[in-house]
C-alpha atoms as a PDB file:
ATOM      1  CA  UNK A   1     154.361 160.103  78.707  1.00  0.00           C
ATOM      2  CA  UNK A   2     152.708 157.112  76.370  1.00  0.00           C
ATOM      3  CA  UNK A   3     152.355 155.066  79.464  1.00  0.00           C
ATOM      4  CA  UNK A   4     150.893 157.758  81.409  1.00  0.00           C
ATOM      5  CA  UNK A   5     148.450 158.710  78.468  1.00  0.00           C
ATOM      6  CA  UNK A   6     147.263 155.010  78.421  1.00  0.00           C
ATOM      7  CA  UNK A   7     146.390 154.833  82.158  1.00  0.00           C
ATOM      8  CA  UNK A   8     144.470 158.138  81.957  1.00  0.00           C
ATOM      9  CA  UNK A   9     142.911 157.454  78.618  1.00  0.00           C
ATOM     10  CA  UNK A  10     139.350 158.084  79.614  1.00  0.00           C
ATOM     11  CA  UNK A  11     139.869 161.289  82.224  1.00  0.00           C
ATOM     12  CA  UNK A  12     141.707 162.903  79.308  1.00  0.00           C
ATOM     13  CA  UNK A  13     139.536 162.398  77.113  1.00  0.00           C
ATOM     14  CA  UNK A  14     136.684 163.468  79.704  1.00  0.00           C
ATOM     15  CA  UNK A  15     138.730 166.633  79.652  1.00  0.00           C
ATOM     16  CA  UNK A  16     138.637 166.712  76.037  1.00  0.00           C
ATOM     17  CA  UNK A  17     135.052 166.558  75.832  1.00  0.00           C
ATOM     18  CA  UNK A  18     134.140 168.958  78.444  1.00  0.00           C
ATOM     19  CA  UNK A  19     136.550 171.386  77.094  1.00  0.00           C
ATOM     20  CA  UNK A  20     134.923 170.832  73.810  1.00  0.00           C
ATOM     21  CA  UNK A  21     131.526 171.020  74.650  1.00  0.00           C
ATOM     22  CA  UNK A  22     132.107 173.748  76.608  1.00  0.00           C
ATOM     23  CA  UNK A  23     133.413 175.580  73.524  1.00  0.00           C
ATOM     24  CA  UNK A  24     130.610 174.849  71.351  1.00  0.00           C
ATOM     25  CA  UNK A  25     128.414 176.658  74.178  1.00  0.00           C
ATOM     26  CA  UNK A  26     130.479 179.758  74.146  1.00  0.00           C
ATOM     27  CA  UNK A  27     130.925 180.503  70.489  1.00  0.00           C
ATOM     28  CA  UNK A  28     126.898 179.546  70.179  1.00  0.00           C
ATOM     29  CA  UNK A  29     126.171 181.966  72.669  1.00  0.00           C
ATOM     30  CA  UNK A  30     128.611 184.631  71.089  1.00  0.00           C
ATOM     31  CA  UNK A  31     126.793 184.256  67.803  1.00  0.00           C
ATOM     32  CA  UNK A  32     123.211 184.037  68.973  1.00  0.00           C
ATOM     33  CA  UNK A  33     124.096 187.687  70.712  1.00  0.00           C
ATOM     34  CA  UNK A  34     125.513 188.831  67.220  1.00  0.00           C
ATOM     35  CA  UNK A  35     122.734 187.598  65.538  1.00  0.00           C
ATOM     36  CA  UNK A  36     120.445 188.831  67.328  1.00  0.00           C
ATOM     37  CA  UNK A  37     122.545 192.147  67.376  1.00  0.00           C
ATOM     38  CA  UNK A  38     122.372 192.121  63.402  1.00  0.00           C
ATOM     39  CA  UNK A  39     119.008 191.346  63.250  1.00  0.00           C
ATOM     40  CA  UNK A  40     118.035 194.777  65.186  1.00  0.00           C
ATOM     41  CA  UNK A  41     120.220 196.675  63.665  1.00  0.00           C
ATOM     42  CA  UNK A  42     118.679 195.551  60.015  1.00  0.00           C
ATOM     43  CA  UNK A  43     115.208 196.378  61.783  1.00  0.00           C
ATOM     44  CA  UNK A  44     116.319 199.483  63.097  1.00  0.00           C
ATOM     45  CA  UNK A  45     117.713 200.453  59.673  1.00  0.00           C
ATOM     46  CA  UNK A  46     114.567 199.320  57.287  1.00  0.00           C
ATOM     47  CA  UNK A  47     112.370 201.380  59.894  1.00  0.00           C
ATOM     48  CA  UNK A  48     111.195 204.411  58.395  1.00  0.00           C
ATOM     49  CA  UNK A  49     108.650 206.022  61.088  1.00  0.00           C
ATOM     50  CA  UNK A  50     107.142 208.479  58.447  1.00  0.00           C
ATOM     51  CA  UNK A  51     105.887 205.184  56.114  1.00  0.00           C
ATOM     52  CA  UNK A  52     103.124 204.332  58.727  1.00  0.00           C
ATOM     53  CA  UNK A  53     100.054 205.819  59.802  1.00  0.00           C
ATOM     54  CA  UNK A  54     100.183 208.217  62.782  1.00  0.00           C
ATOM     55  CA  UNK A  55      98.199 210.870  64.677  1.00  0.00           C
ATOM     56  CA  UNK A  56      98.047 213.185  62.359  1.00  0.00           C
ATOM     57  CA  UNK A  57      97.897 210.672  59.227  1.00  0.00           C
ATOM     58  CA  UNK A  58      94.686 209.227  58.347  1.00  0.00           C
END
């Protein structure tokens, strides 16, 4: 198995890094939806719609 790691040193760790990268892209995807998930969910929760003016408020 050490022998064989040695001659395919640099396509496993090609693997490695692809795997890796392709990791970081998923679980930065996954949080940008949850943060942008959290971030309207705060806005939804802070808006009030009778604070503002309206139609009828002047």
């Amino acid at each position: 198995m050490a022998a064989w790691l040695v001659e395919h040193f640099v396509w496993v760790a090609l693997a490695l890094v692809v795997v890796l990268v392709g990791l970081k892209f998923l679980i930065g995807g996954l949080m940008k939806r949850l943060m942008d998930a959290s971030a309207a969910a705060e806005a939804a929760a802070k808006h009030n719609p009778g604070d503002g003016p309206g139609p009828d408020r002047r």
